[in-house]
N, C-alpha and C. Protein backbone atom coordinates (compact mmCIF):
# COMPACT_ATOMS: atom_id res chain seq x y z
N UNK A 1 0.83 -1.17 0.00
CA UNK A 1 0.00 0.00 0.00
C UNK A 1 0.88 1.25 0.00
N UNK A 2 0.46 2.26 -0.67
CA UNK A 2 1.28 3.67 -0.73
C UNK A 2 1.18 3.92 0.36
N UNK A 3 1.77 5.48 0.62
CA UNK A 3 2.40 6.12 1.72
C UNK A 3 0.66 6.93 1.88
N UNK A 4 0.22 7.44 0.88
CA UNK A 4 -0.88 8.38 1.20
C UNK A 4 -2.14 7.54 1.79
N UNK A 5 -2.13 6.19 1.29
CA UNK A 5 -3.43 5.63 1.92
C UNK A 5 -2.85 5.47 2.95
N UNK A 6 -1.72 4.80 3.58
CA UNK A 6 -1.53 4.71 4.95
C UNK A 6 -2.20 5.72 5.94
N UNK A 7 -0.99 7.05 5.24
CA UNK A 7 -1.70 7.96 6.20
C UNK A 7 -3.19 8.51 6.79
N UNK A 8 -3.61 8.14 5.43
CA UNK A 8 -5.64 8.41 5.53
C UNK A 8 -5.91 7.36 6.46
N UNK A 9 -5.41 6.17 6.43
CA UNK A 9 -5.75 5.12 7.59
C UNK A 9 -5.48 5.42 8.83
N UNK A 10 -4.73 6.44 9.05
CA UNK A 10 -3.91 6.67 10.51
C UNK A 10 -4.47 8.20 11.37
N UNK A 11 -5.01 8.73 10.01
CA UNK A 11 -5.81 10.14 10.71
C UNK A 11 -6.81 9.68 11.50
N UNK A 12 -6.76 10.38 13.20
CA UNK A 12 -8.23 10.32 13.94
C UNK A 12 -8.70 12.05 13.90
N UNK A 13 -9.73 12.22 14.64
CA UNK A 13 -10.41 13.44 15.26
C UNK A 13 -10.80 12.64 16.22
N UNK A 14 -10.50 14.13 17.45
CA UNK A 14 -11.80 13.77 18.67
C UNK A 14 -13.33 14.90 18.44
N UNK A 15 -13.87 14.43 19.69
CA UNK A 15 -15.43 14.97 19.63
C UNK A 15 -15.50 15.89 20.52
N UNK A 16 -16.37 16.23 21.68
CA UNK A 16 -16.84 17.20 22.29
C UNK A 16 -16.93 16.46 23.44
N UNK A 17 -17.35 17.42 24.76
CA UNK A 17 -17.82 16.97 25.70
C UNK A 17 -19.82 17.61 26.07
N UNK A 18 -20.22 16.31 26.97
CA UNK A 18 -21.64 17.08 27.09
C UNK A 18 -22.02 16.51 28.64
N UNK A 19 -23.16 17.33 28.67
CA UNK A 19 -23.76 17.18 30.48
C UNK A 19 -25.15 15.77 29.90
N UNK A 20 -24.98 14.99 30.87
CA UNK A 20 -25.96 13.79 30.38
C UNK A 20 -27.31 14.48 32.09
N UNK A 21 -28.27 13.95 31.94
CA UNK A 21 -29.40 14.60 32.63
C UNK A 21 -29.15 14.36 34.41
N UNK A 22 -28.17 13.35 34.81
CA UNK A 22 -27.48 13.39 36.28
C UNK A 22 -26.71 14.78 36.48
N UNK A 23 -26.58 15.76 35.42
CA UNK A 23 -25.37 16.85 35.70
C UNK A 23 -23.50 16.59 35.27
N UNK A 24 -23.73 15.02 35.77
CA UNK A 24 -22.26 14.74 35.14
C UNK A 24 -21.50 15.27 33.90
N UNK A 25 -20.74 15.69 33.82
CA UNK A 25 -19.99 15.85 32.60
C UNK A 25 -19.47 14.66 31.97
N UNK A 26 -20.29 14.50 30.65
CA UNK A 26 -19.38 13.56 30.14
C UNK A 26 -18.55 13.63 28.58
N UNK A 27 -17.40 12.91 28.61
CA UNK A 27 -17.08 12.85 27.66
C UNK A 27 -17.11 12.13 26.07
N UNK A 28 -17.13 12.96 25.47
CA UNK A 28 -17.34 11.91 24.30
C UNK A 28 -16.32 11.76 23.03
N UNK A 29 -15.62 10.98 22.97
CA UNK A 29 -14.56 10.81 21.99
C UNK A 29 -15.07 9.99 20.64
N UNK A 30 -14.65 11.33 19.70
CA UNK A 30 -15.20 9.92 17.93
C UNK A 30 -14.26 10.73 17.19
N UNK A 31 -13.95 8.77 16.97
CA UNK A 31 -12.24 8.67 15.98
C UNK A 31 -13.15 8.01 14.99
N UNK A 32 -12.35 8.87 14.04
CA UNK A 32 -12.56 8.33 12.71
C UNK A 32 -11.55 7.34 12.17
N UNK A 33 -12.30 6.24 11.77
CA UNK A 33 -10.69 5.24 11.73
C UNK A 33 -10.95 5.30 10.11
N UNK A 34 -9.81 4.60 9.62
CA UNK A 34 -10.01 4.50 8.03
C UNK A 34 -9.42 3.43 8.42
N UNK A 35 -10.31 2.78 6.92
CA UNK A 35 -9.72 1.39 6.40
C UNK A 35 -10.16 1.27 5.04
N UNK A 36 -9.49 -0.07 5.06
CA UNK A 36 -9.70 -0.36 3.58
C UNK A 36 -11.45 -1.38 3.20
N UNK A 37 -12.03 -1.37 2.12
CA UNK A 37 -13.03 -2.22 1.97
C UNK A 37 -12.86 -3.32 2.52
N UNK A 38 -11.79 -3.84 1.87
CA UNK A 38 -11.70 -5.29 2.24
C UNK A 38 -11.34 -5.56 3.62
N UNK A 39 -11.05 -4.94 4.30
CA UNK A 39 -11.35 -4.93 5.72
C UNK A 39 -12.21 -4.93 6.19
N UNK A 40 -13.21 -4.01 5.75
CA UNK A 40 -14.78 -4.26 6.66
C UNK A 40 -15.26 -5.20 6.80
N UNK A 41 -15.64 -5.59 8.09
CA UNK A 41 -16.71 -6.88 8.26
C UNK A 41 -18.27 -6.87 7.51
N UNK A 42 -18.40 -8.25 7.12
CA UNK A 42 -19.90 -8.22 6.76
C UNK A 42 -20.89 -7.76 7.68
N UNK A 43 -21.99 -6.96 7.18
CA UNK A 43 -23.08 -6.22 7.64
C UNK A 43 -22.25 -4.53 8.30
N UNK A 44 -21.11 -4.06 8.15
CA UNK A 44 -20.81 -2.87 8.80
C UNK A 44 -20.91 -2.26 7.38
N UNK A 45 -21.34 -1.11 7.98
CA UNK A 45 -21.45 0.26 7.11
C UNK A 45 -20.22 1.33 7.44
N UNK A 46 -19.75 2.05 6.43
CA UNK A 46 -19.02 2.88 6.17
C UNK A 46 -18.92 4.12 5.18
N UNK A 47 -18.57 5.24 5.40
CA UNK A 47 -18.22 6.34 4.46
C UNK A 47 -17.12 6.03 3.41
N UNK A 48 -17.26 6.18 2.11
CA UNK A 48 -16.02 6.00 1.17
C UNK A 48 -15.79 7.21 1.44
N UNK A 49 -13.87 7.63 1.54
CA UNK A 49 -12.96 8.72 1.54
C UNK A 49 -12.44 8.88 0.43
N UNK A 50 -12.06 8.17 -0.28
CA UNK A 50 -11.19 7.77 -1.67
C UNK A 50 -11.33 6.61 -2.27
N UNK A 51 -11.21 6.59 -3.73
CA UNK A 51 -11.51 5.33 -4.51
C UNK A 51 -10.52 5.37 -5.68
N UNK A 52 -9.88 4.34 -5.85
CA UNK A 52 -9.02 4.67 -7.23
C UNK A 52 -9.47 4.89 -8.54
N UNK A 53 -8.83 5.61 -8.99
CA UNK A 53 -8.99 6.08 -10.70
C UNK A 53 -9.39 5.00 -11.38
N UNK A 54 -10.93 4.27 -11.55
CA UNK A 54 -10.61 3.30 -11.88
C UNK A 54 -12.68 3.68 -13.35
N UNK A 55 -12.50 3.16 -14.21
CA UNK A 55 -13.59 3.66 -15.10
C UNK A 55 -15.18 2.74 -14.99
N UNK A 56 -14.83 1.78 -13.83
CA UNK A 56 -16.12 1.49 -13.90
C UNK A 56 -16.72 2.21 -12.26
N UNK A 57 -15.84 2.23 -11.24
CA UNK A 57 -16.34 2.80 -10.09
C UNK A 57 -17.25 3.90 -9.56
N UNK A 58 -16.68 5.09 -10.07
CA UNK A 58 -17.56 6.03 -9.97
C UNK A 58 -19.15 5.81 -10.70
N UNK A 59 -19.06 5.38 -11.47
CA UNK A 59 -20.68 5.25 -12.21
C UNK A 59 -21.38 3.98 -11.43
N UNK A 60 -20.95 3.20 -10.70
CA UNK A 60 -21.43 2.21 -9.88
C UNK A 60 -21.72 2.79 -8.80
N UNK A 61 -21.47 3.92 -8.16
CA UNK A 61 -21.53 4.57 -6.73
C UNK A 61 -20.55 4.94 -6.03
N UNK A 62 -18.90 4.04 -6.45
CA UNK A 62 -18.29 4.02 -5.86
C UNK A 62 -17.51 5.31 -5.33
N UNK A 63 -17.95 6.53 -5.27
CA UNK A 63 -17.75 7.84 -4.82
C UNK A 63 -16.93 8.17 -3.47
N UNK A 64 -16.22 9.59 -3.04
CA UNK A 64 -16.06 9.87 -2.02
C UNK A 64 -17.12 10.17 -1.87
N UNK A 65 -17.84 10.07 -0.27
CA UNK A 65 -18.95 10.58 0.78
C UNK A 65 -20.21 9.61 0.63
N UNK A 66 -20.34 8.95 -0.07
CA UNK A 66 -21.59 7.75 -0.38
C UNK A 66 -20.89 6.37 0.93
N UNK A 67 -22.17 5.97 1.70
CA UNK A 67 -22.15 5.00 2.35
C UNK A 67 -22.04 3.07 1.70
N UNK A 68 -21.27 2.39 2.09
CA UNK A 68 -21.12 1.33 1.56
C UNK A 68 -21.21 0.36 2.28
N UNK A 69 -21.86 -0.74 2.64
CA UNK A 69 -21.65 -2.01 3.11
C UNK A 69 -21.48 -3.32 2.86
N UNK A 70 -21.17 -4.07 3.49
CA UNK A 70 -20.27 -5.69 2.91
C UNK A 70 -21.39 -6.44 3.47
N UNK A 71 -21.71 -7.11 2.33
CA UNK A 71 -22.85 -8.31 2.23
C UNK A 71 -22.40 -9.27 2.59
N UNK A 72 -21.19 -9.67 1.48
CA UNK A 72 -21.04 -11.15 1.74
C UNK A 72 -19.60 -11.30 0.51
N UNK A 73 -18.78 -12.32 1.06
CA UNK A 73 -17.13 -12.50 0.67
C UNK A 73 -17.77 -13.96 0.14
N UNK A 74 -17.50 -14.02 -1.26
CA UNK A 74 -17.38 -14.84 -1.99
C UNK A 74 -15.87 -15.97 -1.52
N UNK A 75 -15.77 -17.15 -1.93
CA UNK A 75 -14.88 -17.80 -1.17
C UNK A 75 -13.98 -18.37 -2.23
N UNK A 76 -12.74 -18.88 -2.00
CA UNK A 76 -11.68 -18.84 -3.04
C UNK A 76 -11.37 -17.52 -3.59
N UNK A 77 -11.02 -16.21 -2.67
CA UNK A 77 -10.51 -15.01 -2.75
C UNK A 77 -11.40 -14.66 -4.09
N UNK A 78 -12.65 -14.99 -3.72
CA UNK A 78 -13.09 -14.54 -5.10
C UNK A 78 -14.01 -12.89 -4.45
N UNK A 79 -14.77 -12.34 -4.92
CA UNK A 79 -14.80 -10.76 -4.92
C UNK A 79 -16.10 -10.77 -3.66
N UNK A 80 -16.03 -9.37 -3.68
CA UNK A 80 -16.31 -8.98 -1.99
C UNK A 80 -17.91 -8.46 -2.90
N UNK A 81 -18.78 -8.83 -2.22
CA UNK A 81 -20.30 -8.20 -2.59
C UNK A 81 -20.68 -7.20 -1.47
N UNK A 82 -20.68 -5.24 -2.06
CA UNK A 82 -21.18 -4.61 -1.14
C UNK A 82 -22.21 -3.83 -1.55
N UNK A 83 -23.32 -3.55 -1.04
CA UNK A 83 -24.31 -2.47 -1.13
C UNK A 83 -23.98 -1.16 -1.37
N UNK A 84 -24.61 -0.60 -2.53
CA UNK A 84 -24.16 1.12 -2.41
C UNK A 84 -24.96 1.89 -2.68
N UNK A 85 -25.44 2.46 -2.63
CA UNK A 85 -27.00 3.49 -3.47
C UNK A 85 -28.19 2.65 -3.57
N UNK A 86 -28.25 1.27 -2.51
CA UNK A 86 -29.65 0.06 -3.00
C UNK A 86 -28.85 -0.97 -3.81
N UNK A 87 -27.86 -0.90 -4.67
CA UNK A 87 -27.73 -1.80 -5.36
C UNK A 87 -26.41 -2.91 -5.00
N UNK A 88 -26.48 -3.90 -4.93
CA UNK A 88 -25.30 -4.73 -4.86
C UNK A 88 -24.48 -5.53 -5.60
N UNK A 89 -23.11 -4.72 -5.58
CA UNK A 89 -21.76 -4.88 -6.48
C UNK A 89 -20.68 -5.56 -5.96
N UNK A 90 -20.36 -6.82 -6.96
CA UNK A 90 -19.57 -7.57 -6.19
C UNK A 90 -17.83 -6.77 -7.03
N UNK A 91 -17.19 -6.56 -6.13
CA UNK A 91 -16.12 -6.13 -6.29
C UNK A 91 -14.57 -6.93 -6.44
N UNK A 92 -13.90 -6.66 -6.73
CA UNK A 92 -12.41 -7.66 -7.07
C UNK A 92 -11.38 -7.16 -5.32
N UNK A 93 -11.11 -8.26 -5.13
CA UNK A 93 -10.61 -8.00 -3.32
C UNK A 93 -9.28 -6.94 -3.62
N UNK A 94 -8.72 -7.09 -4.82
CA UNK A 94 -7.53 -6.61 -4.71
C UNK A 94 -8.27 -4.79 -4.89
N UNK A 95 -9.15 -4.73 -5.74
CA UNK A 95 -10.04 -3.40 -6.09
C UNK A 95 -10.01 -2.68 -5.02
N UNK A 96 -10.77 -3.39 -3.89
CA UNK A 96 -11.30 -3.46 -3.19
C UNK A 96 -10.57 -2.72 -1.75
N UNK A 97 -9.26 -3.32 -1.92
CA UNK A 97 -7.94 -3.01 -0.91
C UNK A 97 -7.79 -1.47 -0.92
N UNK A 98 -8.17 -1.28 -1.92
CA UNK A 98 -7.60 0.20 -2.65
C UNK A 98 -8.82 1.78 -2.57
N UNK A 99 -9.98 1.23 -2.17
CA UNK A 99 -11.25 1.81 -1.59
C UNK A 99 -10.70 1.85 -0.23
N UNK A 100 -10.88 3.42 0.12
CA UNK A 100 -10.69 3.76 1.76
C UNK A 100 -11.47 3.88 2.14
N UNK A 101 -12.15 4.12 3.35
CA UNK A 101 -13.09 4.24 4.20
C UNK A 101 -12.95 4.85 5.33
N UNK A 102 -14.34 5.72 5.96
CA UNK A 102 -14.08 5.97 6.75
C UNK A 102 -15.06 5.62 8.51
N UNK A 103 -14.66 4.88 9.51
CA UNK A 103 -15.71 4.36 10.63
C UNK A 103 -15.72 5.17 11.52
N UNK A 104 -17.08 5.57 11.99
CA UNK A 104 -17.26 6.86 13.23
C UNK A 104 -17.28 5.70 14.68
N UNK A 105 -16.50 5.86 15.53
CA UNK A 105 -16.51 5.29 16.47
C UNK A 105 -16.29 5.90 17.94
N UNK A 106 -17.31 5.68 18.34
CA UNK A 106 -17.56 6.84 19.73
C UNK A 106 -17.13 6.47 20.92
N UNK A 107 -16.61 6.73 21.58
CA UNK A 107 -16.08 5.82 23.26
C UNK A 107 -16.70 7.17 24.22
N UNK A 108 -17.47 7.04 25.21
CA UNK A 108 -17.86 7.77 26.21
C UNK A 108 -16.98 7.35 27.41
N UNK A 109 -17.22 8.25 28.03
CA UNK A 109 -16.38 8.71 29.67
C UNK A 109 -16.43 9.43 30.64
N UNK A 110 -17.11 8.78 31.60
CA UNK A 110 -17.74 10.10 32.65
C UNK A 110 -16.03 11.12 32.95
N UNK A 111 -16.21 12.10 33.22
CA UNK A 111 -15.36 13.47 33.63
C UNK A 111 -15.66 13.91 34.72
């Protein structure tokens, strides 16, 4: 993998803090993780960040900011089936590696 997807994999953000209805202050942390398609587990949803230059993708959905999810991994490394706009596209794993993503993941913490 290049140097630039790495890094998109390695960027977080944090979140805010808020008062929950006890008065407590609590905290709330959301990292954005990136990964690759072929990483996602079946049934998780994700934001595409980047997609390679590739001439059938974009007209399939495969966009930055459109949501994507993994149906189901064909077996004998054969291609990854994910949902995108309603419709489901089975994709090539190596393709697939090369689609970034992005997962909102929240961890709370009383303060």
């Amino acid at each position: 993998m290049d140097k630039a997807i790495q890094k998109l994999k390695s960027q977080k953000d944090t979140g805010t803090a808020f008062q929950n209805e006890s008065n407590k202050v609590m905290k709330t942390e959301k990292y954005q993780e990136k990964q690759s398609l072929l990483e996602l587990e079946e049934g998780q949803r994700a934001k595409i960040v980047c997609s390679p230059d590739h001439c059938l993708l974009a007209p399939l959905g495969f966009r930055p900011g459109k949501v994507v999810e993994i149906k189901s991994r064909q077996p004998f490394q054969g291609p990854i089936v994910a949902e995108i706009e309603g419709r489901q596209i089975a994709v090539d794993r190596r393709l697939a590696d090369r689609i970034i993503l992005e997962l909102e993941v929240a961890v709370h913490a009383a303060g």
